[in-house]
PDB file of N, CA and C in Angstrom:
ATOM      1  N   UNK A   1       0.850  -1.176   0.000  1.00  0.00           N
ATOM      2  CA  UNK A   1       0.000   0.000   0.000  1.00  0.00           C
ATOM      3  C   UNK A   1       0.892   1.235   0.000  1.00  0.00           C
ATOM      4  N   UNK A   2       0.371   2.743  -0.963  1.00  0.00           N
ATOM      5  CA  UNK A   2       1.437   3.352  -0.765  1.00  0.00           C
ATOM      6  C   UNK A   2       0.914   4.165  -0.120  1.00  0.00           C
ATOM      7  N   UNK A   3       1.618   5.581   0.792  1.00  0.00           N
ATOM      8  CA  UNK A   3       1.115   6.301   1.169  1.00  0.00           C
ATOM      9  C   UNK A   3       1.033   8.013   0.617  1.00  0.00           C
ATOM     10  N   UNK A   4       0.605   8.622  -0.225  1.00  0.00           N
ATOM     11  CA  UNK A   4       0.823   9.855  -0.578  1.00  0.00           C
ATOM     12  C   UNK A   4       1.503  10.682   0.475  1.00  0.00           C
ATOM     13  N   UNK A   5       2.015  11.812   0.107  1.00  0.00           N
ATOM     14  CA  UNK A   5       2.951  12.975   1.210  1.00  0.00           C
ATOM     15  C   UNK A   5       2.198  13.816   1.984  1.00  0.00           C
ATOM     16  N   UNK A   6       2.226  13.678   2.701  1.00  0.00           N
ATOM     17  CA  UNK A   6       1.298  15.605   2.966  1.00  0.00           C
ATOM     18  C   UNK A   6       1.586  16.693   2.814  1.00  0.00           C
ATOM     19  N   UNK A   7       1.212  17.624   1.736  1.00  0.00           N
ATOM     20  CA  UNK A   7       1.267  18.460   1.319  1.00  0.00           C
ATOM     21  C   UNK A   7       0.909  19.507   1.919  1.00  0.00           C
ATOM     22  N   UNK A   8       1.815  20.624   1.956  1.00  0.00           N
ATOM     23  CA  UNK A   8       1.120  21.687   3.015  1.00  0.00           C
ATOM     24  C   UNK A   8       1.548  22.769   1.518  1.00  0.00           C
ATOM     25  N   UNK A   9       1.000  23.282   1.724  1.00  0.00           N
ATOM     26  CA  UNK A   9       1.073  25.157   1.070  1.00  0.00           C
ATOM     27  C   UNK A   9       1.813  25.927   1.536  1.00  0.00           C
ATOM     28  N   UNK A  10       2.619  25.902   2.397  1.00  0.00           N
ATOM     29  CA  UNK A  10       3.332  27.057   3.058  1.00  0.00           C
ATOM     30  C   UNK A  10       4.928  26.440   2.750  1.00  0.00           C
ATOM     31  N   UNK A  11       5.148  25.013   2.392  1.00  0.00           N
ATOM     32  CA  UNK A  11       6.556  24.458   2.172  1.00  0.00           C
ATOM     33  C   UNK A  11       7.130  24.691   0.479  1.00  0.00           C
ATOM     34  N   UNK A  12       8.032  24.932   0.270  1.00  0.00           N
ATOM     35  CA  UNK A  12       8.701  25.558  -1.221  1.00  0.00           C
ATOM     36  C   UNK A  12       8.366  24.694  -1.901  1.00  0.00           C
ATOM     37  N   UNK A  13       8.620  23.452  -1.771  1.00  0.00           N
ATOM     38  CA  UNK A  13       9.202  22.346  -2.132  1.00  0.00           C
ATOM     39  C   UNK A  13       7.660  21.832  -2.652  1.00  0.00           C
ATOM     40  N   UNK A  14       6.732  21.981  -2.246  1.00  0.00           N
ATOM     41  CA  UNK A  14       5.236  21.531  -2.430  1.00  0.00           C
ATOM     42  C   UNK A  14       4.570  22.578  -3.456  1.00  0.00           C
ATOM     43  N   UNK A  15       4.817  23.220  -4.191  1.00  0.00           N
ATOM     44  CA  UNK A  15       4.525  24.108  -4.960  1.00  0.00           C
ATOM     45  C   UNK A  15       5.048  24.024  -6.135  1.00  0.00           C
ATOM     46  N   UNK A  16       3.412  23.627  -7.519  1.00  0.00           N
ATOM     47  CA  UNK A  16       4.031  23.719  -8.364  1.00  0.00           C
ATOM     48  C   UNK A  16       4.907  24.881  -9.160  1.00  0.00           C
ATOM     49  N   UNK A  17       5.287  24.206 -10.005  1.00  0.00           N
ATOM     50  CA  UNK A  17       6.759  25.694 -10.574  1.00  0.00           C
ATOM     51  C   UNK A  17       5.712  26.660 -10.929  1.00  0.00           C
ATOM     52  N   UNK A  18       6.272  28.029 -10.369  1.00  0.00           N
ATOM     53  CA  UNK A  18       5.522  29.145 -11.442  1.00  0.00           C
ATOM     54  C   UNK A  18       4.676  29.544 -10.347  1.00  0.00           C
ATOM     55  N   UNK A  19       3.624  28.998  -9.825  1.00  0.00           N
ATOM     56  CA  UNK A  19       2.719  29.438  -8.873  1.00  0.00           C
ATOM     57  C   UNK A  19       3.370  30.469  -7.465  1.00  0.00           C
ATOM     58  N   UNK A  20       2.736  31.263  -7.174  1.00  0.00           N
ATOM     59  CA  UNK A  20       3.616  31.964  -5.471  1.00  0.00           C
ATOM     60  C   UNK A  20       3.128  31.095  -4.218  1.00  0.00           C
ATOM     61  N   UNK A  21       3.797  31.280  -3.286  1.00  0.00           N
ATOM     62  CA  UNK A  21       3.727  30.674  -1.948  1.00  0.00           C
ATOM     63  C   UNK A  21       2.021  31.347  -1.498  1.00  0.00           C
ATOM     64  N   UNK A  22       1.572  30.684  -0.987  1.00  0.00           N
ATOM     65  CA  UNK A  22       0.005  30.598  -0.355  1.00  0.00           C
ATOM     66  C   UNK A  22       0.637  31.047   1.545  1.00  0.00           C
ATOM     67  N   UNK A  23       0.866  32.249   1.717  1.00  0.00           N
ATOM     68  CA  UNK A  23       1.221  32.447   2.950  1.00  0.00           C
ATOM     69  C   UNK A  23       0.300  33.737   3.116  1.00  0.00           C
ATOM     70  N   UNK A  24      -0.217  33.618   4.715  1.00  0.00           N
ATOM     71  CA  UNK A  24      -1.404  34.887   5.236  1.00  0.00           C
ATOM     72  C   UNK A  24      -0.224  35.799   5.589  1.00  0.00           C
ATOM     73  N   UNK A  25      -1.102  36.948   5.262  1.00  0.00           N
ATOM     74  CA  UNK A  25      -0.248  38.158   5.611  1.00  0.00           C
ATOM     75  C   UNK A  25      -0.167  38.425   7.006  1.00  0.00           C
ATOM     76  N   UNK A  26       0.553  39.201   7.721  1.00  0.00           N
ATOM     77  CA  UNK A  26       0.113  40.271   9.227  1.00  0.00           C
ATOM     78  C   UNK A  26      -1.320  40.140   9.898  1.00  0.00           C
ATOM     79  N   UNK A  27      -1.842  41.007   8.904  1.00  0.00           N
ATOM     80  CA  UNK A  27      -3.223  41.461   9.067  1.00  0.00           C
ATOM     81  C   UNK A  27      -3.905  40.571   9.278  1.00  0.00           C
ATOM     82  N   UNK A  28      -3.794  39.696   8.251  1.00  0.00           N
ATOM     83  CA  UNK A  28      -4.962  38.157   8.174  1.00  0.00           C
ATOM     84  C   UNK A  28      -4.487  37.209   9.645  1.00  0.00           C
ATOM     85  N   UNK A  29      -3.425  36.824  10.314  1.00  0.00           N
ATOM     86  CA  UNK A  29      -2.887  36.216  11.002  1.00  0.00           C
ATOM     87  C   UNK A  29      -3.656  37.047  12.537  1.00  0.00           C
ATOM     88  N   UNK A  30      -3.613  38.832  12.246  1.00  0.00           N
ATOM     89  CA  UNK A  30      -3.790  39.351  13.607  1.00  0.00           C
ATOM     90  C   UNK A  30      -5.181  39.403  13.635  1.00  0.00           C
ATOM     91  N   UNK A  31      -5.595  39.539  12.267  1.00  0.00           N
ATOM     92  CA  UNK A  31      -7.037  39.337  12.635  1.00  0.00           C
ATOM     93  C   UNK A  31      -7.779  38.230  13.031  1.00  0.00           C
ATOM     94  N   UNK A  32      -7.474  36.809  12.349  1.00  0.00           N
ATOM     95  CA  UNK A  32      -7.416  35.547  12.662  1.00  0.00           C
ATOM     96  C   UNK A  32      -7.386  35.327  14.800  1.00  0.00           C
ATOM     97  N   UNK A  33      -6.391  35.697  14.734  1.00  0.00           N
ATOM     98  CA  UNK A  33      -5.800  35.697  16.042  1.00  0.00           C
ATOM     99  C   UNK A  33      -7.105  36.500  17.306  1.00  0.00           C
ATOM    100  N   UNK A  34      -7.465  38.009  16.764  1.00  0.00           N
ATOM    101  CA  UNK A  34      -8.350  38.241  17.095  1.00  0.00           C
ATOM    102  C   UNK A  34      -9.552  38.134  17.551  1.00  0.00           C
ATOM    103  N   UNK A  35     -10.124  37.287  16.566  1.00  0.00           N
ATOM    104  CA  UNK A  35     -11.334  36.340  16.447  1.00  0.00           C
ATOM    105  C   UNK A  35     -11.527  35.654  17.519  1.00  0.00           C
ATOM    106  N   UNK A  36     -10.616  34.224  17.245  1.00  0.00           N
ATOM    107  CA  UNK A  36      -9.855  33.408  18.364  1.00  0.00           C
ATOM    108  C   UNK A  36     -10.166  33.602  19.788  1.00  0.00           C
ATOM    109  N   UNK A  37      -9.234  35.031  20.031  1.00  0.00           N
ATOM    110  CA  UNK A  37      -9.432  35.505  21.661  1.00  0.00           C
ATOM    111  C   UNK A  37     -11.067  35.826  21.802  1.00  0.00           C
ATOM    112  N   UNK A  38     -11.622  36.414  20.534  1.00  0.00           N
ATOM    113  CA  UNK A  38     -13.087  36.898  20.797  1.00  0.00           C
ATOM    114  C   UNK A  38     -13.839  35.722  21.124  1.00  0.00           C
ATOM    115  N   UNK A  39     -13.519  34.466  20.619  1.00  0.00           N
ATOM    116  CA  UNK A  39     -14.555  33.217  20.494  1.00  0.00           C
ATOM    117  C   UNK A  39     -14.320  32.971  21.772  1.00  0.00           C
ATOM    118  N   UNK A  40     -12.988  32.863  22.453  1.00  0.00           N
ATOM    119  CA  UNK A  40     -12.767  32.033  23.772  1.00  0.00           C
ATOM    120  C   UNK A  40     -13.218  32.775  24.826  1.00  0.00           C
ATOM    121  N   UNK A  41     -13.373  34.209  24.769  1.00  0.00           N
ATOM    122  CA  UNK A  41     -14.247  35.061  25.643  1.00  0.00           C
ATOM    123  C   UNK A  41     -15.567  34.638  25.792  1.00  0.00           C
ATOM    124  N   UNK A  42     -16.249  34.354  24.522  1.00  0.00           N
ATOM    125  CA  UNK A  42     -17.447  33.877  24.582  1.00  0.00           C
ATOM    126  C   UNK A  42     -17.622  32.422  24.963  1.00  0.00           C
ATOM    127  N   UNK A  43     -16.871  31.990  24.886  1.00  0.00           N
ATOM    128  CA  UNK A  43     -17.104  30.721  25.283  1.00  0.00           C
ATOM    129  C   UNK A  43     -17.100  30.639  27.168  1.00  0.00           C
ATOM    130  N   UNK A  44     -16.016  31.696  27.650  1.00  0.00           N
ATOM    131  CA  UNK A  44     -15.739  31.821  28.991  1.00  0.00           C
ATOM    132  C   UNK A  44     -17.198  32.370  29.933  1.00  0.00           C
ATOM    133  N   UNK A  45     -17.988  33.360  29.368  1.00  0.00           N
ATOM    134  CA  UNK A  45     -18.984  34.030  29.443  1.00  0.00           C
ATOM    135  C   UNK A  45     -19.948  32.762  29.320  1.00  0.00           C
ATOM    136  N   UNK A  46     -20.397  31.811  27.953  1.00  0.00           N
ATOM    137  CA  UNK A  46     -21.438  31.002  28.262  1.00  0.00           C
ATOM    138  C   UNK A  46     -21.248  29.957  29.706  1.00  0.00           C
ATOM    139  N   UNK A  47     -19.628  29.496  29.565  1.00  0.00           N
ATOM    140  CA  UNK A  47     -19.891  28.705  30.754  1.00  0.00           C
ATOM    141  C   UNK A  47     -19.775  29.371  31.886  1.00  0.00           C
ATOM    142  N   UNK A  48     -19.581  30.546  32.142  1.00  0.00           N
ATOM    143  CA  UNK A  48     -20.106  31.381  33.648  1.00  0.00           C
ATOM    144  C   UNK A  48     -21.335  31.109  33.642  1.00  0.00           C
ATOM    145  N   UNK A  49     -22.575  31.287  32.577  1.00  0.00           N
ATOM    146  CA  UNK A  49     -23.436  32.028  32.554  1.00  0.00           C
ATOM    147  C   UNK A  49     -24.349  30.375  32.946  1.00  0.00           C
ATOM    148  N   UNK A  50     -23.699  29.100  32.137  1.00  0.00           N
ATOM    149  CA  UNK A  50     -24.491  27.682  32.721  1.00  0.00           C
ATOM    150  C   UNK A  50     -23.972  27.424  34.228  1.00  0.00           C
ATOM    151  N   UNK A  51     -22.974  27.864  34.601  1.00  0.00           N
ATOM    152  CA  UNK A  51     -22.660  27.561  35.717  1.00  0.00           C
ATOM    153  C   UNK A  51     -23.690  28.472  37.252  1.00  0.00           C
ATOM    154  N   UNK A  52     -23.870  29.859  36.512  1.00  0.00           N
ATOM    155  CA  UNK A  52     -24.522  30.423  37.213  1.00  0.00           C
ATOM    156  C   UNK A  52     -26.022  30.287  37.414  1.00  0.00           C
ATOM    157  N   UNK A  53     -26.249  29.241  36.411  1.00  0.00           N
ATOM    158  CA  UNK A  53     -28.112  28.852  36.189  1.00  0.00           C
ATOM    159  C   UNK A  53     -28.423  27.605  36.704  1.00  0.00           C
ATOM    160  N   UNK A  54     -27.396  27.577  36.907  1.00  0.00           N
ATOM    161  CA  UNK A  54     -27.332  25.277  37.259  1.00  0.00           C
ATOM    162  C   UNK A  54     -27.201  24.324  35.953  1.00  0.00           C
ATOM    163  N   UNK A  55     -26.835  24.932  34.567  1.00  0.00           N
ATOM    164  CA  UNK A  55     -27.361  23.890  33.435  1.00  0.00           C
ATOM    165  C   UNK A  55     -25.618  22.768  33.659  1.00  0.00           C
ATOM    166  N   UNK A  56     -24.947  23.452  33.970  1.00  0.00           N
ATOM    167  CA  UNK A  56     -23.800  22.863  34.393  1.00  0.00           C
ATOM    168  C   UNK A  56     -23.071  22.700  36.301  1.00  0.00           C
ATOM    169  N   UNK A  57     -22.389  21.670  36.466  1.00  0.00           N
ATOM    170  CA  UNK A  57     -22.314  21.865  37.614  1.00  0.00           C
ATOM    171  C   UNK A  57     -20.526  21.680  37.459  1.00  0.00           C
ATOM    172  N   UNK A  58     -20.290  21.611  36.344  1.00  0.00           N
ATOM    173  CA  UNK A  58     -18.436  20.954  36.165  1.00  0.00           C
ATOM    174  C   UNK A  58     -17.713  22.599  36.354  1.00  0.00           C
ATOM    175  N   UNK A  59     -17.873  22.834  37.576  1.00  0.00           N
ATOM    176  CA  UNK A  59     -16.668  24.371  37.948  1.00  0.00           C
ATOM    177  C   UNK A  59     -15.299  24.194  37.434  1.00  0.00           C
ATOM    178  N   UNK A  60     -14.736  22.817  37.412  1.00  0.00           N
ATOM    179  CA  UNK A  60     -13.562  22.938  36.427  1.00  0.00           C
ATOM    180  C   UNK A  60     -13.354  23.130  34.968  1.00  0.00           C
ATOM    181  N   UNK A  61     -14.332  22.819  34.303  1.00  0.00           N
ATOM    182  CA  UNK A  61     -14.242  23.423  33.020  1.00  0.00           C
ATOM    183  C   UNK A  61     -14.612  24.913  32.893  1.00  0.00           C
ATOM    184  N   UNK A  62     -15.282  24.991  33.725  1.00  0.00           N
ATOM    185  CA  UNK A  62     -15.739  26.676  33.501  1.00  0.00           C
ATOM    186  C   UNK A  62     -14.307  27.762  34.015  1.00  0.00           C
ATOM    187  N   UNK A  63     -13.532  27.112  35.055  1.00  0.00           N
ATOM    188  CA  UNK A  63     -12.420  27.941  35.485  1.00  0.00           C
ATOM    189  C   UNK A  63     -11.855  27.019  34.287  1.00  0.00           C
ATOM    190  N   UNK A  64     -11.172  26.526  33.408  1.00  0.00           N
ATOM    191  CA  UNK A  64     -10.581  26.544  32.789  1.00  0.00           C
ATOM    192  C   UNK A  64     -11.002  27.225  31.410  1.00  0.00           C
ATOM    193  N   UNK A  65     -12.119  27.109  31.361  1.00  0.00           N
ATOM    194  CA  UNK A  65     -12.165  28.393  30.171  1.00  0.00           C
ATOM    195  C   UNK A  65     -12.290  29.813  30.450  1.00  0.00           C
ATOM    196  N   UNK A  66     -12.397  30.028  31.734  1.00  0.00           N
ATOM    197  CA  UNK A  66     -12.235  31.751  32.072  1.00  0.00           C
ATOM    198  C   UNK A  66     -10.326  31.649  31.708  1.00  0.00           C
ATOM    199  N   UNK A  67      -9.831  31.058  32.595  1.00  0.00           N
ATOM    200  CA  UNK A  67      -8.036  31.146  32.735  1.00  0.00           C
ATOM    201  C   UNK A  67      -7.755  31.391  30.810  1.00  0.00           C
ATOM    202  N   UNK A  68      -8.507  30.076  30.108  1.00  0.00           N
ATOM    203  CA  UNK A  68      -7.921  30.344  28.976  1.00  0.00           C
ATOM    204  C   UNK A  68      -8.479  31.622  28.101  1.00  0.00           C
ATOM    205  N   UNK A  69      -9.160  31.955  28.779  1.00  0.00           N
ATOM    206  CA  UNK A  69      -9.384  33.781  27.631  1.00  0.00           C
ATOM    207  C   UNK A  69      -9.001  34.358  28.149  1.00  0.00           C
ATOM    208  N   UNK A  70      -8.542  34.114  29.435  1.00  0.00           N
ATOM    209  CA  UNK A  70      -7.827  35.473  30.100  1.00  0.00           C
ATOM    210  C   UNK A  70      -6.013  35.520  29.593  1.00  0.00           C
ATOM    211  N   UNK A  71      -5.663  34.475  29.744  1.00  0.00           N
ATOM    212  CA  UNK A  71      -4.633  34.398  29.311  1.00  0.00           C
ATOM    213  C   UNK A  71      -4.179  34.793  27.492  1.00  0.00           C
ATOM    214  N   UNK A  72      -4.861  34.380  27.068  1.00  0.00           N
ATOM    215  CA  UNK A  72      -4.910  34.915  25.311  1.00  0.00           C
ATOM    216  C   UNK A  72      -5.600  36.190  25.565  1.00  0.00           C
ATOM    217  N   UNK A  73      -6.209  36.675  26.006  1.00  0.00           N
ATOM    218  CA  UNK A  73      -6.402  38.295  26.014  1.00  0.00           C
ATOM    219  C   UNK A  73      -4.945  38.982  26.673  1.00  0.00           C
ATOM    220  N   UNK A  74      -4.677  38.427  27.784  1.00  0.00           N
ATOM    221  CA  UNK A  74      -3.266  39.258  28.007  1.00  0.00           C
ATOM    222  C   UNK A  74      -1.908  39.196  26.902  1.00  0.00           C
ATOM    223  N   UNK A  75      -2.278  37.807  26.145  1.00  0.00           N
ATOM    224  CA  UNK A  75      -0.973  37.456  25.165  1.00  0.00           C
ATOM    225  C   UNK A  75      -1.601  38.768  23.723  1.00  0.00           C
ATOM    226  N   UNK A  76      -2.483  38.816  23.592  1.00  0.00           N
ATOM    227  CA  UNK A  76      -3.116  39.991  22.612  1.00  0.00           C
ATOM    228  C   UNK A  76      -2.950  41.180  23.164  1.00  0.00           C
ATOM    229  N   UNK A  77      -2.349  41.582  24.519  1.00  0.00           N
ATOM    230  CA  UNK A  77      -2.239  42.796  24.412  1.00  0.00           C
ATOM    231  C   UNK A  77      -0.797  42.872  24.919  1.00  0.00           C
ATOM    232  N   UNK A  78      -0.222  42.034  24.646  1.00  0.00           N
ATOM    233  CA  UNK A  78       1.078  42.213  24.843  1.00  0.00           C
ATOM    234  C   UNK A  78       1.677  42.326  23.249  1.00  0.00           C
ATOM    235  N   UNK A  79       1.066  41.376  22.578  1.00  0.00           N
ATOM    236  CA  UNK A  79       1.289  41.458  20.999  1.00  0.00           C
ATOM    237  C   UNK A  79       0.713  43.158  20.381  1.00  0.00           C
ATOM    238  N   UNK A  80      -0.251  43.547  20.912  1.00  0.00           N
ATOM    239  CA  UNK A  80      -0.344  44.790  20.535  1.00  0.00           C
ATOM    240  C   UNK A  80       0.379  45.533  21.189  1.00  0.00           C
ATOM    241  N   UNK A  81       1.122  45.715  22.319  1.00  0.00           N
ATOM    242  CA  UNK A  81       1.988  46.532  23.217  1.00  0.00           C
ATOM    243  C   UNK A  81       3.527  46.376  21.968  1.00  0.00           C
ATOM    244  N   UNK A  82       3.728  45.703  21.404  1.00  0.00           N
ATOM    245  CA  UNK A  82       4.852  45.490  20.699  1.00  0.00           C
ATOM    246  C   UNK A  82       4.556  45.859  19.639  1.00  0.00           C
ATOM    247  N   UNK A  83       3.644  46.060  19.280  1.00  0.00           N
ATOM    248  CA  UNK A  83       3.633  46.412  17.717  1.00  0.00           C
ATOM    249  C   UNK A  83       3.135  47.939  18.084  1.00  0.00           C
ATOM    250  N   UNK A  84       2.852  48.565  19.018  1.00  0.00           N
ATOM    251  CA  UNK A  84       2.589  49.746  19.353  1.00  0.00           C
ATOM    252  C   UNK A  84       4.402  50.535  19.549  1.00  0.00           C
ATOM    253  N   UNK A  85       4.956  49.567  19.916  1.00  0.00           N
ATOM    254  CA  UNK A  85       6.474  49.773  20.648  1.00  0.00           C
ATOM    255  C   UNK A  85       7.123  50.279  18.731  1.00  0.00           C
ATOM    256  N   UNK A  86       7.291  49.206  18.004  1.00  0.00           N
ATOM    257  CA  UNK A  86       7.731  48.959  16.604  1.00  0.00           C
ATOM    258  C   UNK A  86       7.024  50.022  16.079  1.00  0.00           C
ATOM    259  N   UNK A  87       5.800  50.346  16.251  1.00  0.00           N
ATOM    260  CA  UNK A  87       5.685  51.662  15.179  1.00  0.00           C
ATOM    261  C   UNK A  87       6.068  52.778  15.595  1.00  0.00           C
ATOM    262  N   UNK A  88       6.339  53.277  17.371  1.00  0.00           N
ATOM    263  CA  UNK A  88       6.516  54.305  17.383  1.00  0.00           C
ATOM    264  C   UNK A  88       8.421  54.474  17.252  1.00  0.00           C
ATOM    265  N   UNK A  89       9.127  53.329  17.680  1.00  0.00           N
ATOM    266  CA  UNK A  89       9.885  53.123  16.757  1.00  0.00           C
ATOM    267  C   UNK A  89      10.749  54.161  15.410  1.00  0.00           C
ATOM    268  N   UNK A  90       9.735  53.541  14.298  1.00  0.00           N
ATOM    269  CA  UNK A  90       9.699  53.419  12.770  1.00  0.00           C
ATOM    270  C   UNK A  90       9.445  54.837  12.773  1.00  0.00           C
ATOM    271  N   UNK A  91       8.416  55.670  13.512  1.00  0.00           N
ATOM    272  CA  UNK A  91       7.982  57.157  13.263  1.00  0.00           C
ATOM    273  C   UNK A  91       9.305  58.106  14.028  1.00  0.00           C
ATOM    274  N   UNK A  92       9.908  57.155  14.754  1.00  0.00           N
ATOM    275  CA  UNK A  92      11.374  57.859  15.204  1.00  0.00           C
ATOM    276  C   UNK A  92      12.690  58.399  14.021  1.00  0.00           C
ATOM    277  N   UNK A  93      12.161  57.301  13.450  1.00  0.00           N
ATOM    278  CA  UNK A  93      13.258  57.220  12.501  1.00  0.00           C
ATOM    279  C   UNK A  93      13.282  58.485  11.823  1.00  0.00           C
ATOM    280  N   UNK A  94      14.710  58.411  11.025  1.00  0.00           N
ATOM    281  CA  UNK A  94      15.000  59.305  10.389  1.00  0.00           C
ATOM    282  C   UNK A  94      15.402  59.018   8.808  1.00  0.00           C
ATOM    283  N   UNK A  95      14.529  59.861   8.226  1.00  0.00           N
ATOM    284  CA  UNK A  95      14.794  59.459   6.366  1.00  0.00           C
ATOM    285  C   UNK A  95      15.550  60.236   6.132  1.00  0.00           C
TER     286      UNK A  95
END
């Protein structure tokens, strides 16, 4: 039996000749990223919100999804604290 390769889009080597690399920009990655923290907020919020009604009684999943949006909200504003750092930076500069 054989097994085909796995092909990813982002490796050189997997791309036919001629075509460009399939890579997300900045923007798409921070916005992506964005989302992400937005979904896991909401997700932290519904299970407060079953925990606070009785539809759930598992307090460990619910503290583990508060910890995990809290933690990716602080890693998002540390990623924006650096890119706040880098532009003012760049506006230092001198042409």
């Amino acid at each position: 039996m054989e097994t085909s390769p796995i092909r990813s889009p982002l490796l050189e080597l997997d791309r036919p000749e001629g075509t460009p690399a399939i890579q997300p920009g900045f923007k798409a990655a921070l916005t992506e990223s964005i989302k992400k923290v937005n979904d896991l907020q909401f997700e932290a919020d519904r299970a407060m919100e079953e925990l606070a009604t009785g539809k759930t009684s598992n307090l460990h999943e619910t503290m583990l999804a508060i910890q995990k949006a809290g933690l990716s909200f602080k890693m998002l504003m540390q990623v924006r604290n650096k890119i706040m750092t880098a532009y003012q930076e760049i506006m230092r500069m001198q042409v």
